[in-house]
N, C-alpha and C. Protein backbone atom coordinates (compact mmCIF):
# COMPACT_ATOMS: atom_id res chain seq x y z
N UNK A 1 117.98 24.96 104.07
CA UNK A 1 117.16 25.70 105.00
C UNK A 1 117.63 27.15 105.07
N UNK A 2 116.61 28.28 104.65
CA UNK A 2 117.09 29.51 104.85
C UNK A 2 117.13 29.84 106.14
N UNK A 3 118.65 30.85 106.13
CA UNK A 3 118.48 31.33 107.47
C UNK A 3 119.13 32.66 107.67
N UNK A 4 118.96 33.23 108.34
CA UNK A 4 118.67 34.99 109.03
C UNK A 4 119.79 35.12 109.77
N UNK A 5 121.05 35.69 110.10
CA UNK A 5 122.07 35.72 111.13
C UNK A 5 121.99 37.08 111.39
N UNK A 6 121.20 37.76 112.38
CA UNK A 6 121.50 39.15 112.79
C UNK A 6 122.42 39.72 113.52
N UNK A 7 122.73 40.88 113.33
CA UNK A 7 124.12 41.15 114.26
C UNK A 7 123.74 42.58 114.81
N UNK A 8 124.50 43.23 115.70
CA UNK A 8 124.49 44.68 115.54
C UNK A 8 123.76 44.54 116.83
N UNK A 9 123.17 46.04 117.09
CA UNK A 9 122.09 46.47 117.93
C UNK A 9 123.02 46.92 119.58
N UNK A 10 122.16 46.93 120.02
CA UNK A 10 122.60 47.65 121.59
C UNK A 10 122.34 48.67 122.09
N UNK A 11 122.94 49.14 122.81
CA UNK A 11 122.77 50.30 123.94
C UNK A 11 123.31 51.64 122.97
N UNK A 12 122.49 52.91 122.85
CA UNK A 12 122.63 53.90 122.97
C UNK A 12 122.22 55.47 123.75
N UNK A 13 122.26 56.34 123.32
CA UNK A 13 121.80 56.99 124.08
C UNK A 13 121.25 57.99 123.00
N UNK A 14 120.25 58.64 123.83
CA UNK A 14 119.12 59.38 122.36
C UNK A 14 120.31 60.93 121.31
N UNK A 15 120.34 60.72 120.56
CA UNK A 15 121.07 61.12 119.63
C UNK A 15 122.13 60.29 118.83
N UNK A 16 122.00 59.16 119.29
CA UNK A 16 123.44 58.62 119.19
C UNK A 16 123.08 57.67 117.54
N UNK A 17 124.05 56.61 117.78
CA UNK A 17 124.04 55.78 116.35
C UNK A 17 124.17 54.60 116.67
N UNK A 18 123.61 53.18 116.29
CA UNK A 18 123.66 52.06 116.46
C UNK A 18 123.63 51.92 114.97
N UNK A 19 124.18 50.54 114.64
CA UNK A 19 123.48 49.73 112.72
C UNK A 19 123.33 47.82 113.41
N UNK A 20 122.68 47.54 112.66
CA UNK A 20 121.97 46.32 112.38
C UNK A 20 122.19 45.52 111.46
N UNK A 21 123.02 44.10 111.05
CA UNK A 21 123.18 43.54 109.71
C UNK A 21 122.38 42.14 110.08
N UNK A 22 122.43 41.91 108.53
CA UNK A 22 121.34 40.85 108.68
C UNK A 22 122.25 40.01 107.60
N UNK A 23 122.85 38.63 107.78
CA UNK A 23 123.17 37.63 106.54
C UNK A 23 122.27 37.01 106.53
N UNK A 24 121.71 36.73 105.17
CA UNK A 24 120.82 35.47 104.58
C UNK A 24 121.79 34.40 104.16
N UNK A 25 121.58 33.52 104.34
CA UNK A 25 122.30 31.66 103.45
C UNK A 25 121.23 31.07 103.44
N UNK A 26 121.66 29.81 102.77
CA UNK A 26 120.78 28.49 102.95
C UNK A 26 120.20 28.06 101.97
N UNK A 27 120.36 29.05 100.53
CA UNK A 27 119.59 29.07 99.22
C UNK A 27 120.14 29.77 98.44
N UNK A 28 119.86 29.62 96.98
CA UNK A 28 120.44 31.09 95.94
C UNK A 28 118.67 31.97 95.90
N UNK A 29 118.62 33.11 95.86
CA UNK A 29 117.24 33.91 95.96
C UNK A 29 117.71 34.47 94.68
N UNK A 30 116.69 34.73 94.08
CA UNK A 30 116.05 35.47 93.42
C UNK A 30 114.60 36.39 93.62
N UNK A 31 114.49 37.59 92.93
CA UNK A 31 113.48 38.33 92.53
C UNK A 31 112.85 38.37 94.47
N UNK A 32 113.93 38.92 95.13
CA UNK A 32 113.60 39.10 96.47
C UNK A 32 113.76 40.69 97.37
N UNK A 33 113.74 40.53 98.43
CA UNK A 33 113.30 41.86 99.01
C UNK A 33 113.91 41.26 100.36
N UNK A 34 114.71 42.01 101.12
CA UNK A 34 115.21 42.16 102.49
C UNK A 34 115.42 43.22 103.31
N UNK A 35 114.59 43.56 104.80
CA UNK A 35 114.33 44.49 105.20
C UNK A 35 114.11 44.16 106.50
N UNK A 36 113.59 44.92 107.44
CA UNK A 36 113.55 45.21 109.28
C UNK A 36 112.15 45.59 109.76
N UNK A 37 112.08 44.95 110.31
CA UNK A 37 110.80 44.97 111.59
C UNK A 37 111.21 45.05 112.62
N UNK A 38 110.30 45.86 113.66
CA UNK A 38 110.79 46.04 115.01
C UNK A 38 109.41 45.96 115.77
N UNK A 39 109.52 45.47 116.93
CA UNK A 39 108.58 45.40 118.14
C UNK A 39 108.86 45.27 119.39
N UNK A 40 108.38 46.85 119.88
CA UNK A 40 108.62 47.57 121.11
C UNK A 40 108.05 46.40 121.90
N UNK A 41 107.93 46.87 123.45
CA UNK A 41 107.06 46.09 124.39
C UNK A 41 105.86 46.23 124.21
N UNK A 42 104.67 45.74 124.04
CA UNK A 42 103.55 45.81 124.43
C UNK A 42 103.05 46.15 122.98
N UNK A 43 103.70 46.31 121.57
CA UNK A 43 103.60 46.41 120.66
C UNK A 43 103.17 45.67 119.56
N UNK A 44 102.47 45.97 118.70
CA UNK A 44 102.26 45.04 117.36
C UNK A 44 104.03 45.31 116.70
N UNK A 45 104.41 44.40 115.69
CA UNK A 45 105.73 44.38 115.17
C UNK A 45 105.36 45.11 113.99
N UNK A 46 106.04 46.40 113.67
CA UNK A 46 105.92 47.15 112.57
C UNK A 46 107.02 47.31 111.23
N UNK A 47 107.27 47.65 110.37
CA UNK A 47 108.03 47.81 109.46
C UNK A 47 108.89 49.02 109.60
N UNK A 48 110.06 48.57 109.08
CA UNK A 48 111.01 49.93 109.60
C UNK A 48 111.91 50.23 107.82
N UNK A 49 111.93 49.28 107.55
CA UNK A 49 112.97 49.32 106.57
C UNK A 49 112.52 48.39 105.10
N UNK A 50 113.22 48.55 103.91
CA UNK A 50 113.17 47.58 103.09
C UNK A 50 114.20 47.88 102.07
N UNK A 51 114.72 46.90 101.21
CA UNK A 51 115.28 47.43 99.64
C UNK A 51 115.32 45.83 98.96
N UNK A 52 114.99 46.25 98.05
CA UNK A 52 114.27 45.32 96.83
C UNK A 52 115.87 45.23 96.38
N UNK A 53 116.20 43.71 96.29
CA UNK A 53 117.92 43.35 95.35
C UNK A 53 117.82 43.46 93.90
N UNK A 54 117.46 43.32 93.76
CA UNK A 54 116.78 43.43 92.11
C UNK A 54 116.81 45.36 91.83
N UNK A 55 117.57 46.30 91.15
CA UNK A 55 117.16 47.07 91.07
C UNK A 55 117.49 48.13 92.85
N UNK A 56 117.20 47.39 93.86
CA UNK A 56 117.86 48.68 95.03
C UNK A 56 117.01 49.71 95.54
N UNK A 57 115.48 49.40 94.92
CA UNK A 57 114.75 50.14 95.88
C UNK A 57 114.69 49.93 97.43
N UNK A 58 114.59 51.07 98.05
CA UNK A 58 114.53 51.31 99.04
C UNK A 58 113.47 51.96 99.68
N UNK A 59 112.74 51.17 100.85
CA UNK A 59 111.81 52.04 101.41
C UNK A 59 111.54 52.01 102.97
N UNK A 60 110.53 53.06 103.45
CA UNK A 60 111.35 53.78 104.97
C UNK A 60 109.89 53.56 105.72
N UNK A 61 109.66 53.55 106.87
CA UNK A 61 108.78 54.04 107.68
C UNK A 61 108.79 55.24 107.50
N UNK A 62 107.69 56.05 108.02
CA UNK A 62 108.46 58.01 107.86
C UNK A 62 109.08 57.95 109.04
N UNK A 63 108.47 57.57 109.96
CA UNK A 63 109.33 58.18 111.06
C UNK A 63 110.81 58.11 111.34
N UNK A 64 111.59 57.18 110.23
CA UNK A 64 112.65 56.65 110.43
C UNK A 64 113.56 57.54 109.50
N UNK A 65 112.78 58.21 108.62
CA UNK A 65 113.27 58.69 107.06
C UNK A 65 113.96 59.42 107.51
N UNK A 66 115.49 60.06 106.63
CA UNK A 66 116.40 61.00 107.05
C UNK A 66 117.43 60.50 108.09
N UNK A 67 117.23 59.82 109.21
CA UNK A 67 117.58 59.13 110.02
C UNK A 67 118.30 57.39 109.95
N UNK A 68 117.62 56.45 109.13
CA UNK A 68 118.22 55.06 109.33
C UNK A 68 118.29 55.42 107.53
N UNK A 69 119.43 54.40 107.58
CA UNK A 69 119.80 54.69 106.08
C UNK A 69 119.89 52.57 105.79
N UNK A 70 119.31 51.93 104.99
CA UNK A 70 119.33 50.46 104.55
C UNK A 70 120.39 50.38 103.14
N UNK A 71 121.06 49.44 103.39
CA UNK A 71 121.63 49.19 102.07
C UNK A 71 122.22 47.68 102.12
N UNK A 72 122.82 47.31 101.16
CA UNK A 72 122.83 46.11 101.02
C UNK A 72 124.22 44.82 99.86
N UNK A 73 124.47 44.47 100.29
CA UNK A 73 125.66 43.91 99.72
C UNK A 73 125.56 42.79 99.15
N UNK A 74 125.03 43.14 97.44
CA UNK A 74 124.40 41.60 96.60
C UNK A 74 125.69 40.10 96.86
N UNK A 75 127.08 40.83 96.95
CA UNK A 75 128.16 39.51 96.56
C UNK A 75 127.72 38.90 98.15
N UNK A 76 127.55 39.27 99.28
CA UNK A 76 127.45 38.68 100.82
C UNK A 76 126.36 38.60 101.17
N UNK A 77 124.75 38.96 100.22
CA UNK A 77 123.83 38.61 100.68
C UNK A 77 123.45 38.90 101.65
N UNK A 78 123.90 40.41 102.19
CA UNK A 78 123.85 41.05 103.57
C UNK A 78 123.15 42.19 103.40
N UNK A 79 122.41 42.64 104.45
CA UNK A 79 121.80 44.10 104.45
C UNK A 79 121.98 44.88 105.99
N UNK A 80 122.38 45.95 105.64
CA UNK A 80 122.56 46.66 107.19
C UNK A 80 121.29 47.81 106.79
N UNK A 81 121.61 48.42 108.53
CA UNK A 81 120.59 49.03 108.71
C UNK A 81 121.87 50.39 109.21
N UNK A 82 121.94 51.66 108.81
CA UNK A 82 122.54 52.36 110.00
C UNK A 82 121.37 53.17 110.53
N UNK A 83 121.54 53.62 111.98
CA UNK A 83 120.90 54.03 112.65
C UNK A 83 121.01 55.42 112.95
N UNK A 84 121.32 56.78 112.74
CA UNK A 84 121.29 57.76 113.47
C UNK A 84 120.06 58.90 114.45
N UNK A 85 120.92 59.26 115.00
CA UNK A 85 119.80 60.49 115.73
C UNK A 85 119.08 59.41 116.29
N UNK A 86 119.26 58.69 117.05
CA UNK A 86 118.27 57.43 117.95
C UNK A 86 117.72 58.47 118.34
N UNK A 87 115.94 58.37 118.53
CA UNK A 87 115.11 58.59 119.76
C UNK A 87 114.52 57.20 120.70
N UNK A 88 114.12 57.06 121.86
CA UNK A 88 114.31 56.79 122.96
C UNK A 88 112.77 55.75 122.20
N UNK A 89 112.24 56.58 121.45
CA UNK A 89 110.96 55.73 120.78
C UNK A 89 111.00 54.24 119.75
N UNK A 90 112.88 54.73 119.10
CA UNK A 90 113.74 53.36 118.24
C UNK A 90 113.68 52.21 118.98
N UNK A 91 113.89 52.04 120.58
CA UNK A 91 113.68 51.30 121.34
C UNK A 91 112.82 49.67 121.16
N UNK A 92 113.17 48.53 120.43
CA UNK A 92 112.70 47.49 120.24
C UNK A 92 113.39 46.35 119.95
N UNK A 93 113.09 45.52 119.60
CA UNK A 93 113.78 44.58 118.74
C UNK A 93 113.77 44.76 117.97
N UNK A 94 114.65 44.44 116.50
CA UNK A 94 114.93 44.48 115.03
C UNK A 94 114.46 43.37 114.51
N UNK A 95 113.92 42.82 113.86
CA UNK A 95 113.80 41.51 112.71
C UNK A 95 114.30 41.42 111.72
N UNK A 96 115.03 41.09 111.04
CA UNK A 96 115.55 40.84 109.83
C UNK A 96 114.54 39.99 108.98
N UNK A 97 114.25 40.21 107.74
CA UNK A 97 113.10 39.78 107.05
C UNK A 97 113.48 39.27 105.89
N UNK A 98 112.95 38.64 105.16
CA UNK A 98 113.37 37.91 103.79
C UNK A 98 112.12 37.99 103.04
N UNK A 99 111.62 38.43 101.85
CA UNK A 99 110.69 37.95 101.60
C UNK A 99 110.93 37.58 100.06
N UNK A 100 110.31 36.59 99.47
CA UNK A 100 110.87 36.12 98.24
C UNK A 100 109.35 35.79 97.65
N UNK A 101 108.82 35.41 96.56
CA UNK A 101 107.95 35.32 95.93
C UNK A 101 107.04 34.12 96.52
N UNK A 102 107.61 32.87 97.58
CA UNK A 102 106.82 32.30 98.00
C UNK A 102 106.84 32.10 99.27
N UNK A 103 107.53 32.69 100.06
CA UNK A 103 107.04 33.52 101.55
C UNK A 103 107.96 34.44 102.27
N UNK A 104 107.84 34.30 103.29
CA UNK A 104 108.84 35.18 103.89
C UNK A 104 109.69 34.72 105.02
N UNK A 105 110.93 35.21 105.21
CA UNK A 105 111.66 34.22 106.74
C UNK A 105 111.62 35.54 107.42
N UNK A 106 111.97 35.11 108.50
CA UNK A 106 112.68 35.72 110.00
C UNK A 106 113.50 35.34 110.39
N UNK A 107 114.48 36.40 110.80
CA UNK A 107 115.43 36.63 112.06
C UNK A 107 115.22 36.28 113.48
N UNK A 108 116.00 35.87 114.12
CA UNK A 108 115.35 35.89 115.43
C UNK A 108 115.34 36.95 116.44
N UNK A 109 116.03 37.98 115.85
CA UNK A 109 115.86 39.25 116.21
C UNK A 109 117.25 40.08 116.95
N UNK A 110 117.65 40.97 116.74
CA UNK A 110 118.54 41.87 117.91
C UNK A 110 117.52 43.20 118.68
N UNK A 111 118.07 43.34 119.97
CA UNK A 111 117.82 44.55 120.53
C UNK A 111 118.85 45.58 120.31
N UNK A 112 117.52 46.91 120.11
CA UNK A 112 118.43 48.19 120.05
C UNK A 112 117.32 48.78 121.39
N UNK A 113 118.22 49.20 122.03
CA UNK A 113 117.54 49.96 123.27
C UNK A 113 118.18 51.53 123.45
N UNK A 114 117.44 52.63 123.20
CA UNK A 114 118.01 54.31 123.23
C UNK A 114 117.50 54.54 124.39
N UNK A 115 118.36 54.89 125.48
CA UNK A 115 118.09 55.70 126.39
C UNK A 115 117.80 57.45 126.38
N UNK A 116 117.18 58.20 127.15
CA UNK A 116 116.97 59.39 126.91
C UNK A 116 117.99 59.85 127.92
């Protein structure tokens, strides 16, 4: 059974820095992709992050670009998120995501909350 162990997240304050890790187990993956979703209150859950293991692409929301940096650790099957320059708008839950050629998992999520 695959599974999602998120860590990280919390309280900052707007400028500041939080990061986010995500372990996958439960399977060997291949030809996969692991990345972050977030959903504010009252929000649809949007995409924040991604990088393809295969190769190390990486890709951003804009609004996040310059700011959260994703990377990822093939031997631990881990991906963090760092966070800088929080605005007060970063404010949601995180998802940790899996997606592999025949679906996708979830995290059960951490909060990052930026105060202004």
């Amino acid at each position: 059974q695959v599974q999602l162990a998120e860590s990280g997240g919390g309280l900052a304050q707007a400028g500041g820095s939080l990061s986010v890790s995500c372990a996958a187990s439960g399977r060997t993956f291949t030809n996969f992709a692991m990345g972050w979703f977030r959903q504010a209150p009252g929000k649809e859950r949007e995409f924040v992050a991604a990088v393809r293991w295969s190769g190390g692409v990486k890709y951003y929301k804009d609004s996040v670009k310059g700011r959260f940096t994703i990377s990822r650790d093939k031997a631990k099957n881990t991906v963090e998120m760092q966070m800088t320059t929080l605005k007060p708008e970063d404010t949601a839950v995180y998802y940790c995501r899996l997606t592999d050629p025949s679906r996708a998992y979830w995290g059960k999520g951490t909060l990052v909350t930026v105060s202004s």
